[in-house]
PDB file of N, CA and C in Angstrom:
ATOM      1  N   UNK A   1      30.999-102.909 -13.356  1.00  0.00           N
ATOM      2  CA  UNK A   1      31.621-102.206 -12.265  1.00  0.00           C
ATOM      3  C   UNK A   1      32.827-102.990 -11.748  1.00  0.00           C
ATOM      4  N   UNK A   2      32.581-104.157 -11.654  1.00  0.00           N
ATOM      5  CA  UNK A   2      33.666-104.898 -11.158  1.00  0.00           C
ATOM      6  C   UNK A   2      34.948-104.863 -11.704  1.00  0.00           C
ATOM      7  N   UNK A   3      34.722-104.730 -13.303  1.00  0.00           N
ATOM      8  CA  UNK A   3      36.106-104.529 -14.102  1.00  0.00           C
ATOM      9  C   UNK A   3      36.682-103.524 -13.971  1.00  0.00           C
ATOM     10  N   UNK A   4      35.889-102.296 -13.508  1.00  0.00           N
ATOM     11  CA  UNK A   4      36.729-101.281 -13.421  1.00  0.00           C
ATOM     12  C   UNK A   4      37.250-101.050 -12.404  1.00  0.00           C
ATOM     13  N   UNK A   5      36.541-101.548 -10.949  1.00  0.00           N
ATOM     14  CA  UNK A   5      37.131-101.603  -9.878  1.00  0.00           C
ATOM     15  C   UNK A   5      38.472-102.108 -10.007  1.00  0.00           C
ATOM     16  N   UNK A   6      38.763-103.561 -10.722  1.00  0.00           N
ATOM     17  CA  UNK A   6      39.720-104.196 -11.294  1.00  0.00           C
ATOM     18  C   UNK A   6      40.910-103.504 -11.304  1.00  0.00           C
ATOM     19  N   UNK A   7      40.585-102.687 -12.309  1.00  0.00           N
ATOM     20  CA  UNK A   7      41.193-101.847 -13.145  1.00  0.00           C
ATOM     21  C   UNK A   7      42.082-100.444 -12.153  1.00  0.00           C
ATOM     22  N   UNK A   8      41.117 -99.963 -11.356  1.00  0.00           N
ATOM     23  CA  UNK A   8      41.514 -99.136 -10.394  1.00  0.00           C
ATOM     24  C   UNK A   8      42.360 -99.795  -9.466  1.00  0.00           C
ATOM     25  N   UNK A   9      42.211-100.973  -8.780  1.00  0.00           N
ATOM     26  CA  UNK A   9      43.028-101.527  -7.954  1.00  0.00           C
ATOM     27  C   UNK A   9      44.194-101.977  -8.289  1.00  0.00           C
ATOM     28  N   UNK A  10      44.650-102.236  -9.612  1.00  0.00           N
ATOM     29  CA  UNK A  10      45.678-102.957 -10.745  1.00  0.00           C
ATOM     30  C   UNK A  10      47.158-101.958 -10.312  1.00  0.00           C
ATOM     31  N   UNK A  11      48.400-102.346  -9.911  1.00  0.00           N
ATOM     32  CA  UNK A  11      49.115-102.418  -9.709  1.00  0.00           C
ATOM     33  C   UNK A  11      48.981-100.833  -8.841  1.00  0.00           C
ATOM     34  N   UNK A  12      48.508-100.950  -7.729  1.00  0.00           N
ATOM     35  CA  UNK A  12      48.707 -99.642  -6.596  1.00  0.00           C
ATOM     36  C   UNK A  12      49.353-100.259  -5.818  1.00  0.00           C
ATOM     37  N   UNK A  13      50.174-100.860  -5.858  1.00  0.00           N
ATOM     38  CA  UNK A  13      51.224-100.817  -4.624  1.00  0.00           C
ATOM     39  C   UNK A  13      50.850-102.231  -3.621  1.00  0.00           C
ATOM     40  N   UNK A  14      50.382-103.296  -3.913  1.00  0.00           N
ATOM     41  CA  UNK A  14      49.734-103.806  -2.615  1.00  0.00           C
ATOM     42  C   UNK A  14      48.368-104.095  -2.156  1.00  0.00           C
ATOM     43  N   UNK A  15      47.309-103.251  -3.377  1.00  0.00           N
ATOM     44  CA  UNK A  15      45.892-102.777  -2.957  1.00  0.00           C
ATOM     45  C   UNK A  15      45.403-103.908  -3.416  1.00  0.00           C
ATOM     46  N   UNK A  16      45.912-104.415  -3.755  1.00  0.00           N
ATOM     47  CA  UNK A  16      44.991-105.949  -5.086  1.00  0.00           C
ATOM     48  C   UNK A  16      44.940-106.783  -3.662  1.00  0.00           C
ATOM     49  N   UNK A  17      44.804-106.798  -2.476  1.00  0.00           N
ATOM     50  CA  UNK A  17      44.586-107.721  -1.945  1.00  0.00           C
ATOM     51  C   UNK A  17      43.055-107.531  -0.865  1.00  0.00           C
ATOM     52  N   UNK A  18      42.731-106.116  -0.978  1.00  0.00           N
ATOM     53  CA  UNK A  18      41.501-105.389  -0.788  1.00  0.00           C
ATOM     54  C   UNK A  18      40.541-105.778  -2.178  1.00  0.00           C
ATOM     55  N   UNK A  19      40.711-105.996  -3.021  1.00  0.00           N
ATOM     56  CA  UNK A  19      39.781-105.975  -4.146  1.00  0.00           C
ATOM     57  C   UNK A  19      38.621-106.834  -3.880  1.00  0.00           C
ATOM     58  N   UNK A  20      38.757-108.504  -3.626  1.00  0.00           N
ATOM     59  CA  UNK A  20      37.805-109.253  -3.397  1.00  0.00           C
ATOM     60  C   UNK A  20      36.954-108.833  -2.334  1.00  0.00           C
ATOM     61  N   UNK A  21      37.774-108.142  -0.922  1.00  0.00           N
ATOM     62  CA  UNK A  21      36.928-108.295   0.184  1.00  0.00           C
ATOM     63  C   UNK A  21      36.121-107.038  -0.130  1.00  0.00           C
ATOM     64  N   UNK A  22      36.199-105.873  -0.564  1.00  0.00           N
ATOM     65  CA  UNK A  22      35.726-104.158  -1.418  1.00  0.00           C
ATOM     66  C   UNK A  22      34.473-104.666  -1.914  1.00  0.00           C
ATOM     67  N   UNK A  23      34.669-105.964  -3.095  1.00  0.00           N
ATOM     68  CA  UNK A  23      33.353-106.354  -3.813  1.00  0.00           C
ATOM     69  C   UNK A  23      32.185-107.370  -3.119  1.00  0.00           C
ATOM     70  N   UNK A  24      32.987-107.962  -2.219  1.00  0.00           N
ATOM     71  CA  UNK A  24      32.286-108.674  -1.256  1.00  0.00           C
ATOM     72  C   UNK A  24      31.196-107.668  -0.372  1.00  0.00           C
ATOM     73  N   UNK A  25      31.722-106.913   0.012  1.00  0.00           N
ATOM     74  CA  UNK A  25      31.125-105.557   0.925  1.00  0.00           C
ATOM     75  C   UNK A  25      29.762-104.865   0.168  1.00  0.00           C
ATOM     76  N   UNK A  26      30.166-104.497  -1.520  1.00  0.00           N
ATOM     77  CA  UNK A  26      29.335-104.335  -2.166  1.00  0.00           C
ATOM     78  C   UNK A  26      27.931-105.316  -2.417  1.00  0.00           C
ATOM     79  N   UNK A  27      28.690-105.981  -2.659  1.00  0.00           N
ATOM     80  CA  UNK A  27      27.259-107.105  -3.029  1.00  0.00           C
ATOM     81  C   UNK A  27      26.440-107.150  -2.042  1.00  0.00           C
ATOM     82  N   UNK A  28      27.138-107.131  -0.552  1.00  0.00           N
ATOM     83  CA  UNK A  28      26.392-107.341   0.518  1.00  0.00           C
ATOM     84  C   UNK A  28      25.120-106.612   0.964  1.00  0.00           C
ATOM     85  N   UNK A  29      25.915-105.342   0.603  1.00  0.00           N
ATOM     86  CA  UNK A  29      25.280-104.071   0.701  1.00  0.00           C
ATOM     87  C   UNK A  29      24.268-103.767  -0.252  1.00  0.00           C
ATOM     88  N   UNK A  30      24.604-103.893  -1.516  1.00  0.00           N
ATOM     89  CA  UNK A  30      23.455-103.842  -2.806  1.00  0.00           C
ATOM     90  C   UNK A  30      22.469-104.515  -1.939  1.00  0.00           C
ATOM     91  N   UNK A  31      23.024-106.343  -1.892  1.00  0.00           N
ATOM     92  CA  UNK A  31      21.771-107.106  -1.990  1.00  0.00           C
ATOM     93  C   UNK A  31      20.765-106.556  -0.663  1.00  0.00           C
ATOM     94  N   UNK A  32      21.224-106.102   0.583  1.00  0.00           N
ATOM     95  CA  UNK A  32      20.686-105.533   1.554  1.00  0.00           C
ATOM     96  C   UNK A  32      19.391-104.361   1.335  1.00  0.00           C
ATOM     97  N   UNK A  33      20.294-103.790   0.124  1.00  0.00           N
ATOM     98  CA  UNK A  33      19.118-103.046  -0.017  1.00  0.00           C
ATOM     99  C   UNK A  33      17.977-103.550  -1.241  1.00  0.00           C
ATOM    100  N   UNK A  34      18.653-104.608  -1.767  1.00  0.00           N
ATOM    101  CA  UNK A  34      17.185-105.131  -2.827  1.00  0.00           C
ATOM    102  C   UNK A  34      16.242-105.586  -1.865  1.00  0.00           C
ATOM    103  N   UNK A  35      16.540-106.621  -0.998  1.00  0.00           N
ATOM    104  CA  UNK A  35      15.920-107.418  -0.032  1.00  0.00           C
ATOM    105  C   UNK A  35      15.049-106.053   0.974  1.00  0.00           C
ATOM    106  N   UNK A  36      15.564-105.248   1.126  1.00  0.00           N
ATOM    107  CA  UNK A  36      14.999-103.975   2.247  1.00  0.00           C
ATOM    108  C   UNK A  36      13.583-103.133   1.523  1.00  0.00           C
ATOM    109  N   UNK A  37      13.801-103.395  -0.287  1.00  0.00           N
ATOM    110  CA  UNK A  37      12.876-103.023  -1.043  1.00  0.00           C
ATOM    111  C   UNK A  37      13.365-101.388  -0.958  1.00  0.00           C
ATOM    112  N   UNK A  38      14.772-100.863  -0.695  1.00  0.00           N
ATOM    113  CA  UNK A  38      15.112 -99.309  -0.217  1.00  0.00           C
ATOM    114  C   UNK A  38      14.795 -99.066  -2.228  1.00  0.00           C
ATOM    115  N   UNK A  39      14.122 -97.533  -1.913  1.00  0.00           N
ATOM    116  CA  UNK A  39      13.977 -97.252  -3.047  1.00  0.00           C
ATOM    117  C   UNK A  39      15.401 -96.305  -4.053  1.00  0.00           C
ATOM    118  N   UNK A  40      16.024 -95.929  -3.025  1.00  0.00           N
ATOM    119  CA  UNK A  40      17.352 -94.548  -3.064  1.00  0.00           C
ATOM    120  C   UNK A  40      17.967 -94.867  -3.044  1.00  0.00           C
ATOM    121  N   UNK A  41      19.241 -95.759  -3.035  1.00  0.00           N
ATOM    122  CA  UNK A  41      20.477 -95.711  -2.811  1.00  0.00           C
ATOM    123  C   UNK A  41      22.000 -95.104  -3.595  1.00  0.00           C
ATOM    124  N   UNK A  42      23.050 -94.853  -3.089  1.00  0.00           N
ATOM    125  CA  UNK A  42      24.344 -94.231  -3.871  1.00  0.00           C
ATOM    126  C   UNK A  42      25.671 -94.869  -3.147  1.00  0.00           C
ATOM    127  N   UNK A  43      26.426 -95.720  -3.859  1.00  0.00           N
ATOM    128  CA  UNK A  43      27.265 -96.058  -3.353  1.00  0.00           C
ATOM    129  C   UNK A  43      28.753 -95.256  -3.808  1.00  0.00           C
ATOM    130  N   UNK A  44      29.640 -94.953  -2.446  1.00  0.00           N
ATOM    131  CA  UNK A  44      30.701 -94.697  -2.846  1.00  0.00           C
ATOM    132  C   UNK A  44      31.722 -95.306  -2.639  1.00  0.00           C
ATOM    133  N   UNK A  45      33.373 -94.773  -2.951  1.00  0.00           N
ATOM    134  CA  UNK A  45      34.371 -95.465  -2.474  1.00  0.00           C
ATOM    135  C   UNK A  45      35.764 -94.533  -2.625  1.00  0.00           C
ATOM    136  N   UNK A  46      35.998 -94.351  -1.271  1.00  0.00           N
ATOM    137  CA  UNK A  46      37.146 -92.652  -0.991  1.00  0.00           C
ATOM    138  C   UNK A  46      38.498 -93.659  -0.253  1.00  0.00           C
ATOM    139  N   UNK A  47      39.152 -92.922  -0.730  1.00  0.00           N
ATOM    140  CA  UNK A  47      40.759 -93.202  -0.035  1.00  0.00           C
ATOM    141  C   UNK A  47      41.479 -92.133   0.169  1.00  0.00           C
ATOM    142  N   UNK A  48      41.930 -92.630   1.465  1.00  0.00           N
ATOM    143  CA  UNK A  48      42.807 -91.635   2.333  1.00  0.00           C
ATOM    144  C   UNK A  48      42.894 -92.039   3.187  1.00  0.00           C
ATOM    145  N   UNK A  49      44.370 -90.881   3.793  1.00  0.00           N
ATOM    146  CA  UNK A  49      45.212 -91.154   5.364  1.00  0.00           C
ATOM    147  C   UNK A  49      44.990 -92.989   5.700  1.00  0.00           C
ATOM    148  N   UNK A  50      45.677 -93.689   4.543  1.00  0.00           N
ATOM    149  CA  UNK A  50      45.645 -95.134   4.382  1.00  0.00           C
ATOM    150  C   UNK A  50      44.455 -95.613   5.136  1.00  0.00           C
ATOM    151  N   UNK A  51      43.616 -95.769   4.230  1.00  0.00           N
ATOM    152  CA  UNK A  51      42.412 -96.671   4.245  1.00  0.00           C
ATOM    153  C   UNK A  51      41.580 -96.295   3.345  1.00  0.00           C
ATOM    154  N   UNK A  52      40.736 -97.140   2.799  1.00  0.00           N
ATOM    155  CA  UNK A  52      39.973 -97.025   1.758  1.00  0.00           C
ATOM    156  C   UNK A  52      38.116 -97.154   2.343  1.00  0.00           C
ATOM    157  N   UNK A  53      37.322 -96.200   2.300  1.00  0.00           N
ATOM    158  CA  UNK A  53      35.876 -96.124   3.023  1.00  0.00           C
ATOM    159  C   UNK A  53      35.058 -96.478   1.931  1.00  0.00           C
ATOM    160  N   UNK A  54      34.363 -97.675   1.640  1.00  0.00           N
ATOM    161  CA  UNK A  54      33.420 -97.565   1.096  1.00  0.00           C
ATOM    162  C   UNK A  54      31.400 -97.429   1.919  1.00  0.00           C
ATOM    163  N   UNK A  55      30.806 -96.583   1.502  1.00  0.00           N
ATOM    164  CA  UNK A  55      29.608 -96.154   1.726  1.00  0.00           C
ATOM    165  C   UNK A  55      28.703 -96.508   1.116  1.00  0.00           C
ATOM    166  N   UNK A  56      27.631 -96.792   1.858  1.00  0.00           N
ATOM    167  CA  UNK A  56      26.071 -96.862   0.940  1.00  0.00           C
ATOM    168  C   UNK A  56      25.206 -96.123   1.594  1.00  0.00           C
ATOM    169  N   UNK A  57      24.613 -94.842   1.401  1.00  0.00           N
ATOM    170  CA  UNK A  57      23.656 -94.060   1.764  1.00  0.00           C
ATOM    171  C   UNK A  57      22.319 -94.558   1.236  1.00  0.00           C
ATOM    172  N   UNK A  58      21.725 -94.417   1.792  1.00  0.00           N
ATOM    173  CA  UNK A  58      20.266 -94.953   1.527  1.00  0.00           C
ATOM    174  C   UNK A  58      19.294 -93.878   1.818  1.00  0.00           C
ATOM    175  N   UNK A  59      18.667 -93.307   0.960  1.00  0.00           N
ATOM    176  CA  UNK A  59      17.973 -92.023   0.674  1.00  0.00           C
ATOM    177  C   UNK A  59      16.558 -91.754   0.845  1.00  0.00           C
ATOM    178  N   UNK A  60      16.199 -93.424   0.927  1.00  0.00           N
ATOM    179  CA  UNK A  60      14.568 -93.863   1.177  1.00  0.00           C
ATOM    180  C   UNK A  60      14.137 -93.047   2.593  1.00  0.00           C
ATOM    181  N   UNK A  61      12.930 -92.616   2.870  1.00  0.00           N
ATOM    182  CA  UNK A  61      12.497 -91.900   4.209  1.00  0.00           C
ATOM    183  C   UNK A  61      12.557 -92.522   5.125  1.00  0.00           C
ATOM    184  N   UNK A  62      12.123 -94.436   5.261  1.00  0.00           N
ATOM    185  CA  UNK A  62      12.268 -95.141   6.679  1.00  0.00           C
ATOM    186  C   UNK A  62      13.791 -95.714   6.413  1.00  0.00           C
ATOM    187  N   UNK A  63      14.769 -95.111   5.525  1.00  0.00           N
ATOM    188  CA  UNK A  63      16.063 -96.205   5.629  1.00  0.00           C
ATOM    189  C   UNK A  63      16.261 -97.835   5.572  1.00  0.00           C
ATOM    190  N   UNK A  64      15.276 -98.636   4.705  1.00  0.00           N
ATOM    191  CA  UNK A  64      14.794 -99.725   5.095  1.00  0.00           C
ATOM    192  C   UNK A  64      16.284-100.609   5.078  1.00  0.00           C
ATOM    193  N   UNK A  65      17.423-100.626   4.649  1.00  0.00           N
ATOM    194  CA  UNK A  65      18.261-101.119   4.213  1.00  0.00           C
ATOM    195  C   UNK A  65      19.285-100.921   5.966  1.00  0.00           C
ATOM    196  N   UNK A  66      19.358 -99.768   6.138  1.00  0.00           N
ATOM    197  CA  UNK A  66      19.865 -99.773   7.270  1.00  0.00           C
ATOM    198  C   UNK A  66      19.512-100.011   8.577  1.00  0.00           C
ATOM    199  N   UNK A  67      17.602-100.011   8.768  1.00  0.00           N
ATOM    200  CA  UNK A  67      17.306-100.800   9.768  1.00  0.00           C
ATOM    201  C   UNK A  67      18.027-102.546   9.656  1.00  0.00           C
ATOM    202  N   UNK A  68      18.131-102.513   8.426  1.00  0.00           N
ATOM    203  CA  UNK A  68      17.902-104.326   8.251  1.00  0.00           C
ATOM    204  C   UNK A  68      19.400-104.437   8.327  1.00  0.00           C
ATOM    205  N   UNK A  69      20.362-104.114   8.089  1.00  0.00           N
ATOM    206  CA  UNK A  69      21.425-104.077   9.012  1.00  0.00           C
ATOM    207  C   UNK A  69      21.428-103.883  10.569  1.00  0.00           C
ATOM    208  N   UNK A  70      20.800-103.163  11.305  1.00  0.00           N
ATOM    209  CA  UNK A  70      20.933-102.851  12.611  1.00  0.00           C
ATOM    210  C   UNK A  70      20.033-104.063  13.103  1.00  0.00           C
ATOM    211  N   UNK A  71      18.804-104.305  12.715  1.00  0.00           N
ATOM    212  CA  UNK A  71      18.398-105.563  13.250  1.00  0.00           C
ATOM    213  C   UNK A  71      19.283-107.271  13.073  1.00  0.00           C
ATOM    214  N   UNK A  72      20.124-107.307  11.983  1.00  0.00           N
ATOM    215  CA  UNK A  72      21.120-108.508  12.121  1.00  0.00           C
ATOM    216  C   UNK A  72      22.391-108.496  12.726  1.00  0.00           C
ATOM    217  N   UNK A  73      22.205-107.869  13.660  1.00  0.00           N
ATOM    218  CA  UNK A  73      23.343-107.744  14.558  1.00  0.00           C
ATOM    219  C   UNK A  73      24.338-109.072  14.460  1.00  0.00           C
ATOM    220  N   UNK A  74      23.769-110.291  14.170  1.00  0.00           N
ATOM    221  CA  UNK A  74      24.618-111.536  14.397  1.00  0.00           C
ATOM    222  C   UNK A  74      24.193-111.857  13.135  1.00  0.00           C
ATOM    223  N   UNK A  75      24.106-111.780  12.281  1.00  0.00           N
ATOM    224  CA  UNK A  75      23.486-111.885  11.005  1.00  0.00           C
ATOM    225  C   UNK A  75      24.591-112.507  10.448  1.00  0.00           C
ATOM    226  N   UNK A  76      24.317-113.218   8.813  1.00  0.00           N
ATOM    227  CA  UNK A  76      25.215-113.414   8.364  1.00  0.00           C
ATOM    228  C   UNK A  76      26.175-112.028   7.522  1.00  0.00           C
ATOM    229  N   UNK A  77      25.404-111.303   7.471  1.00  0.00           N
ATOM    230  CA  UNK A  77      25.941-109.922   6.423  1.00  0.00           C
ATOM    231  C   UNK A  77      26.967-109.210   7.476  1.00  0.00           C
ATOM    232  N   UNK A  78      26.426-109.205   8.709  1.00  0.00           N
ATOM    233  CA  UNK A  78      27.422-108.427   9.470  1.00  0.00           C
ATOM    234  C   UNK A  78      28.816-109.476   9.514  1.00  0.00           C
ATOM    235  N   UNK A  79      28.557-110.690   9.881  1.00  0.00           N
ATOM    236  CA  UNK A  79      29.288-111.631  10.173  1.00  0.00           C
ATOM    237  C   UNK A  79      30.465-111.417   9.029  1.00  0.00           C
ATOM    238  N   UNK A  80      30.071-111.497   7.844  1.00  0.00           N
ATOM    239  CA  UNK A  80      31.040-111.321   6.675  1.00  0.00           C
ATOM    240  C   UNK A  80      31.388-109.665   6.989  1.00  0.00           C
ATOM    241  N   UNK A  81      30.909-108.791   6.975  1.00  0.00           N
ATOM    242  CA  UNK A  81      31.565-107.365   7.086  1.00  0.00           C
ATOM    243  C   UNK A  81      32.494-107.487   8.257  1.00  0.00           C
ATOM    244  N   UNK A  82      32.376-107.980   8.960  1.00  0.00           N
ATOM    245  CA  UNK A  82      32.957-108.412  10.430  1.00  0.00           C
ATOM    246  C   UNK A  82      34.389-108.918  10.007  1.00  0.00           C
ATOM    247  N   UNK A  83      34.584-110.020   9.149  1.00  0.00           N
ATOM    248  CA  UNK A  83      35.643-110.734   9.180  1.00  0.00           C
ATOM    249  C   UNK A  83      36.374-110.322   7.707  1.00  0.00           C
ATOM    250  N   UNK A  84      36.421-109.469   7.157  1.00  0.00           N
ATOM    251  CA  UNK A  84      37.008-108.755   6.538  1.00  0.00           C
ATOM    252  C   UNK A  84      37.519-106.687   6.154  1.00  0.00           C
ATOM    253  N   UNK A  85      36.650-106.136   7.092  1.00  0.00           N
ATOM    254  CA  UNK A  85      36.542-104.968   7.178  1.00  0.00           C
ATOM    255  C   UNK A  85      37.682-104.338   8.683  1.00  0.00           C
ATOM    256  N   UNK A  86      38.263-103.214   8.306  1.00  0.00           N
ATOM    257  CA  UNK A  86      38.745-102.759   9.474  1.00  0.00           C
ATOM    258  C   UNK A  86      37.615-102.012  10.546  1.00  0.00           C
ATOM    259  N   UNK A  87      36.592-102.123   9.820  1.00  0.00           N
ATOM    260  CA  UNK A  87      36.300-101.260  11.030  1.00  0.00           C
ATOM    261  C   UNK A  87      34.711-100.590  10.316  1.00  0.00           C
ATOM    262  N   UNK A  88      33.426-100.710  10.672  1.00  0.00           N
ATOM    263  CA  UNK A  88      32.284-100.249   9.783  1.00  0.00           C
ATOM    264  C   UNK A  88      31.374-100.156  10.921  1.00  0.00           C
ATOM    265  N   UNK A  89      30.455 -99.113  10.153  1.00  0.00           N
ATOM    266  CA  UNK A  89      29.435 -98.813  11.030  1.00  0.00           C
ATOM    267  C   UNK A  89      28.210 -97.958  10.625  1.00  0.00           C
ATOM    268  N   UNK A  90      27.013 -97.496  10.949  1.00  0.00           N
ATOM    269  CA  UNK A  90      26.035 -97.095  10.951  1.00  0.00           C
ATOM    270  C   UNK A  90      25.684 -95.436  11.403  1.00  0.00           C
ATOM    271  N   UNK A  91      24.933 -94.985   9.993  1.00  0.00           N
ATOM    272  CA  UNK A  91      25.034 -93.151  11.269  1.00  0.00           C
ATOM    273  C   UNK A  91      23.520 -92.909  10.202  1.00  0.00           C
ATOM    274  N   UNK A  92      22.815 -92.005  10.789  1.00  0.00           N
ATOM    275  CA  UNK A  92      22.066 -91.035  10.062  1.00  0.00           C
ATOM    276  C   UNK A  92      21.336 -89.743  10.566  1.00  0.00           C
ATOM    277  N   UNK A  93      20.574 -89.028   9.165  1.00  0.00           N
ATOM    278  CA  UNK A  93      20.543 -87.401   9.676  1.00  0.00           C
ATOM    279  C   UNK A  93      18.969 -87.858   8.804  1.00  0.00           C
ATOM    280  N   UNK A  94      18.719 -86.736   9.412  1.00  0.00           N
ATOM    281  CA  UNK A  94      17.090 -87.013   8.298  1.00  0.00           C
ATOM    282  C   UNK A  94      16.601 -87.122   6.906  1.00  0.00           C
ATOM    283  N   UNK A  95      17.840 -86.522   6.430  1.00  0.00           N
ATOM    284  CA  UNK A  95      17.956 -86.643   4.698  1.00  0.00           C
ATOM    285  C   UNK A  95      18.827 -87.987   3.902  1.00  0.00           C
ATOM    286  N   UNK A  96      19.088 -88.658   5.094  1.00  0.00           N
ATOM    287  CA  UNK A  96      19.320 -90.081   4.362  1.00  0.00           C
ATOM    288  C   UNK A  96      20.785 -90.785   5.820  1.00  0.00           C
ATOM    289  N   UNK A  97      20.855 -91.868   5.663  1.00  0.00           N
ATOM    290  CA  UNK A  97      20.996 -92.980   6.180  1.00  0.00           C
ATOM    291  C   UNK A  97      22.629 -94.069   5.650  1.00  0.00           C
ATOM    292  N   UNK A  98      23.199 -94.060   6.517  1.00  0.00           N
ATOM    293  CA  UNK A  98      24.675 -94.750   5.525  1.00  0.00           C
ATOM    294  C   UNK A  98      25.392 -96.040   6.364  1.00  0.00           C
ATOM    295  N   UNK A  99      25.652 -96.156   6.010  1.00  0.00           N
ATOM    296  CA  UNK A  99      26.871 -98.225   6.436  1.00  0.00           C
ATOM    297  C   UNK A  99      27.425 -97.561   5.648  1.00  0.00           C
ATOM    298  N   UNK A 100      29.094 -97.426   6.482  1.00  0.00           N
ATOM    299  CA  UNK A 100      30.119 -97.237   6.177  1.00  0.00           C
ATOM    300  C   UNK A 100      30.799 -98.508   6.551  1.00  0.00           C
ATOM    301  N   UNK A 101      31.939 -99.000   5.573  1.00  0.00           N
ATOM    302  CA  UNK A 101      32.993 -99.763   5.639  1.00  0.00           C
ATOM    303  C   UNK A 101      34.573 -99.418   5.126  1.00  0.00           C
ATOM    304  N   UNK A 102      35.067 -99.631   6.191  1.00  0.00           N
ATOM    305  CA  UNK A 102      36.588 -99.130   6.148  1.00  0.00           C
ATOM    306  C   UNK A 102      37.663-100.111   6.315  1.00  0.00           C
ATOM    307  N   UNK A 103      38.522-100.271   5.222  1.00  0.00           N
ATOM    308  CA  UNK A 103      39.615-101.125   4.832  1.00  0.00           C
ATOM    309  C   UNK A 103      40.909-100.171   5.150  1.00  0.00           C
ATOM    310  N   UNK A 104      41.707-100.917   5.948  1.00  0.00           N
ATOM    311  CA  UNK A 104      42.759-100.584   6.089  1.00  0.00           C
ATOM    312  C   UNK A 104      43.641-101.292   5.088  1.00  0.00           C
ATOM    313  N   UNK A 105      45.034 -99.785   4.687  1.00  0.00           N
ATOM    314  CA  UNK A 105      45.577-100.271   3.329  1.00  0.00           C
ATOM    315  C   UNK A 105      46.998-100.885   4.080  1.00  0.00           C
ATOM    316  N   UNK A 106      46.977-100.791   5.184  1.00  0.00           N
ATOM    317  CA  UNK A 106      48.367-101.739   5.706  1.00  0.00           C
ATOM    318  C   UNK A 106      47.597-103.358   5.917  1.00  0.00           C
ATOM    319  N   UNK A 107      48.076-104.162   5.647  1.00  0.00           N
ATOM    320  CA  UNK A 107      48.057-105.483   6.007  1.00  0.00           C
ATOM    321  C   UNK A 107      47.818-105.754   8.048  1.00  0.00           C
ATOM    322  N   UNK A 108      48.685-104.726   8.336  1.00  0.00           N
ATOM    323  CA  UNK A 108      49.001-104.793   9.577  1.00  0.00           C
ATOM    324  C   UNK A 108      48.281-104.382  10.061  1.00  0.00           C
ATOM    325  N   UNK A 109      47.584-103.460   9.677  1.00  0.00           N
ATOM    326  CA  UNK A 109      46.723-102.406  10.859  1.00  0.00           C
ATOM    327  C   UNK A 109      45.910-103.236  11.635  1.00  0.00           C
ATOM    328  N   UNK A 110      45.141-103.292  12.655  1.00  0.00           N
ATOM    329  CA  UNK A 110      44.939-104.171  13.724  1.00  0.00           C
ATOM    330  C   UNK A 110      42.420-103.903  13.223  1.00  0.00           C
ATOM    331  N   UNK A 111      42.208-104.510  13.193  1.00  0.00           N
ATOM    332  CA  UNK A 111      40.363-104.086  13.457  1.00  0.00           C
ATOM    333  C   UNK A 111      39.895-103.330  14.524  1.00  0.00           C
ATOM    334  N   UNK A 112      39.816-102.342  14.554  1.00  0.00           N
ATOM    335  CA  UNK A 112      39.055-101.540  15.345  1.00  0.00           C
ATOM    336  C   UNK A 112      37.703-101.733  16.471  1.00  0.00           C
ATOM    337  N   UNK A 113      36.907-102.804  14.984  1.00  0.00           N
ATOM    338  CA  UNK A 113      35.329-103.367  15.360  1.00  0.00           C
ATOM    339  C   UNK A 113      34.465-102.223  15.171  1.00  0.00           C
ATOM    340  N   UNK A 114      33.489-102.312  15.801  1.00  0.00           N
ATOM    341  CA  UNK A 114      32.181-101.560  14.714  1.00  0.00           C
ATOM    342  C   UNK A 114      31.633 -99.927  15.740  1.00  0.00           C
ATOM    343  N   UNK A 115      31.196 -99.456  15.221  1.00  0.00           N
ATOM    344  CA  UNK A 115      31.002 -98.233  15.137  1.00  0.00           C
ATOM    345  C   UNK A 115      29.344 -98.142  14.944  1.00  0.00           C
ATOM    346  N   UNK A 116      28.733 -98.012  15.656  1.00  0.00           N
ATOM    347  CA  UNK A 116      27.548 -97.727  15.232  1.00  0.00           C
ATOM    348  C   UNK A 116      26.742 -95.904  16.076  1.00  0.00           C
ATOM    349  N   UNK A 117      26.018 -95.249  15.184  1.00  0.00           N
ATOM    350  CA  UNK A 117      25.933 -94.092  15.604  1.00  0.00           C
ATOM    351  C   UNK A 117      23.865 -94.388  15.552  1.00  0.00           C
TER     352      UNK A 117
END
């Protein structure tokens, strides 16, 4: 996956400097949910109106992956989503559960901070 991410990010204008912190986010998130024991998960990754959202829905019935985000509030996982993300946060409906993270594609754009629903 990583190579192709690579591959997708490879000369867009500027974007190659999102790549490390994108895979950083991932891993975080995977490993969140190995450690949570979540049985469901689907990760995505959408761009638009400059910024790039990557998602992890978690499909399991108690959401175990996204409690365990909401309980490390000072955690180290948030801490890293914290200091590289524009802006991420937490929502769910009864059919599944998501941590969203959002990269802004200007350098400039300012952090928002977190969003939780």
């Amino acid at each position: 996956m990583q190579q192709h991410l690579r591959w997708v990010f490879a000369g867009r204008g500027g974007l190659e400097h999102l790549f490390d912190d994108i895979v950083l986010c991932i891993s975080e998130l995977v490993t969140t949910a190995v450690e949570a024991n979540s049985s469901d998960i689907s990760l995505s990754l959408q761009s638009d109106a400059g910024r790039i959202r990557l998602s992890m829905v978690d499909h399991s019935d108690d959401a175990p992956a996204v409690r365990r985000i909401r309980r490390e509030d000072t955690g180290r996982r948030v801490r890293i989503i914290d200091a590289v993300a524009t802006r991420w946060g937490v929502q769910g409906d009864p059919d599944s559960h998501e941590i969203w993270i959002e990269f802004a594609l200007d350098r400039g754009t300012p952090t928002t901070g977190v969003t939780r629903a």
